[in-house]
Protein backbone atom coordinates (compact mmCIF):
# COMPACT_ATOMS: atom_id res chain seq x y z
CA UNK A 1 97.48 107.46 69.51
CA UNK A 2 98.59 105.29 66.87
CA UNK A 3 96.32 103.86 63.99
CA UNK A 4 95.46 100.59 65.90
CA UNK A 5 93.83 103.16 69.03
CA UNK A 6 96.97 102.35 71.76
CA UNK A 7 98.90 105.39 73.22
CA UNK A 8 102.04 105.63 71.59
CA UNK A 9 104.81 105.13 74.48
CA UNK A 10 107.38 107.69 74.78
CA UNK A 11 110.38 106.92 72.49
CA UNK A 12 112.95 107.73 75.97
CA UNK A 13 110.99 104.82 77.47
CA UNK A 14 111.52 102.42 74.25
CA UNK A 15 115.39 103.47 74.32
CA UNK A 16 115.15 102.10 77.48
CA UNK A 17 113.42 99.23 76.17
CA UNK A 18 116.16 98.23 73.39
CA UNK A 19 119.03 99.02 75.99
CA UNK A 20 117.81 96.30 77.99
CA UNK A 21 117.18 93.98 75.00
CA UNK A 22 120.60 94.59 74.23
CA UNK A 23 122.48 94.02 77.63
CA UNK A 24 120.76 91.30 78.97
CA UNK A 25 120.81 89.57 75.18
CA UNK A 26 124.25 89.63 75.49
CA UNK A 27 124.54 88.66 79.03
CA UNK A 28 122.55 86.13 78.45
CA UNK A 29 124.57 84.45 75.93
CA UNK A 30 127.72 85.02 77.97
CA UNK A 31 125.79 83.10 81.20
CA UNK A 32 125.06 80.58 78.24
CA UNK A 33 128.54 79.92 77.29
CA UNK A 34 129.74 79.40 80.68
CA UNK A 35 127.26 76.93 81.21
CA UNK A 36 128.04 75.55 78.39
CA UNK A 37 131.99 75.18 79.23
CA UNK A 38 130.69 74.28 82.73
CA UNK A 39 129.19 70.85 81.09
CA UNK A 40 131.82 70.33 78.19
CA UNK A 41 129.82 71.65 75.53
CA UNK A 42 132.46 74.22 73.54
CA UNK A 43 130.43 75.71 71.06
CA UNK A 44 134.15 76.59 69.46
CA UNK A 45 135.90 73.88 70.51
CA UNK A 46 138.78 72.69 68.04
CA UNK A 47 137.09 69.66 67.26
CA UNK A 48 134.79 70.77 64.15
CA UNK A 49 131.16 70.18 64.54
CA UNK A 50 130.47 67.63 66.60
CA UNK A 51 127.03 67.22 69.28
CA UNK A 52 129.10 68.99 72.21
CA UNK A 53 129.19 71.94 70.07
CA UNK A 54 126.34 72.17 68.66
CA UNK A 55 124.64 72.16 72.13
CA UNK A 56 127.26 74.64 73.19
CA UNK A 57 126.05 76.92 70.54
CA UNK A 58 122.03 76.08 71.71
CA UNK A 59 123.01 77.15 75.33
CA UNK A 60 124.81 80.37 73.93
CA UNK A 61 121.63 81.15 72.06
CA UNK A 62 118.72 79.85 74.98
CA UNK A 63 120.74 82.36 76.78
CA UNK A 64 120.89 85.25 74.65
CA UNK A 65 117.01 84.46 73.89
CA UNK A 66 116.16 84.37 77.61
CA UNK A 67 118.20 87.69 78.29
CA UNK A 68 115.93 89.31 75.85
CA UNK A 69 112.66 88.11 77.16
CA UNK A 70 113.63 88.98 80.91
CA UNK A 71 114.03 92.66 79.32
CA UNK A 72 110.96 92.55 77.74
CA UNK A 73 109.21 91.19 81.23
CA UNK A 74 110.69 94.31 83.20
CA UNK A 75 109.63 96.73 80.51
CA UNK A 76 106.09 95.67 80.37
CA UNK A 77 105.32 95.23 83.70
CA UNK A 78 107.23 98.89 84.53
CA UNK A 79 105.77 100.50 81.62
CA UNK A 80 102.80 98.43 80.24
CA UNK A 81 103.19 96.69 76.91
CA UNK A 82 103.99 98.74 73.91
CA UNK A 83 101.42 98.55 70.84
CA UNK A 84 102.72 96.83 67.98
């Protein structure tokens, strides 16, 4: 138990945890990009920064943000929420 009274979850299941954060953060920003190029918005497009890329860069980020959150969904439903 930790000092707020939660069990402490097991640190193989947290790796788990941060794995997922990690690959579907990233996925999710890659998913966001190609959306992004999909609808014209190049968040590194050659043309400086303009409203095409700074959308291109919200997508990459909404993305990246919503890869982390699905992890987070899986984990806490599979393992309960972790005490923070």
């Amino acid at each position: 138990m930790n000092p707020q009274g939660h069990e402490a979850h097991p640190v193989g299941q947290l790796f788990k945890l941060g794995l997922a954060q990690a690959v579907l953060f990233f996925l999710g920003a890659l998913l966001g990009r190609w959306i992004g190029l999909l609808l014209g918005l190049d968040a590194f497009g050659p043309d400086g920064w303009g409203n095409r890329e700074i959308f291109g860069i919200l997508l990459i980020g909404l993305g990246g943000g919503g890869g982390v959150q699905l992890a987070r969904l899986w984990y806490d439903r599979k393992y309960g929420k972790p005490p923070r």
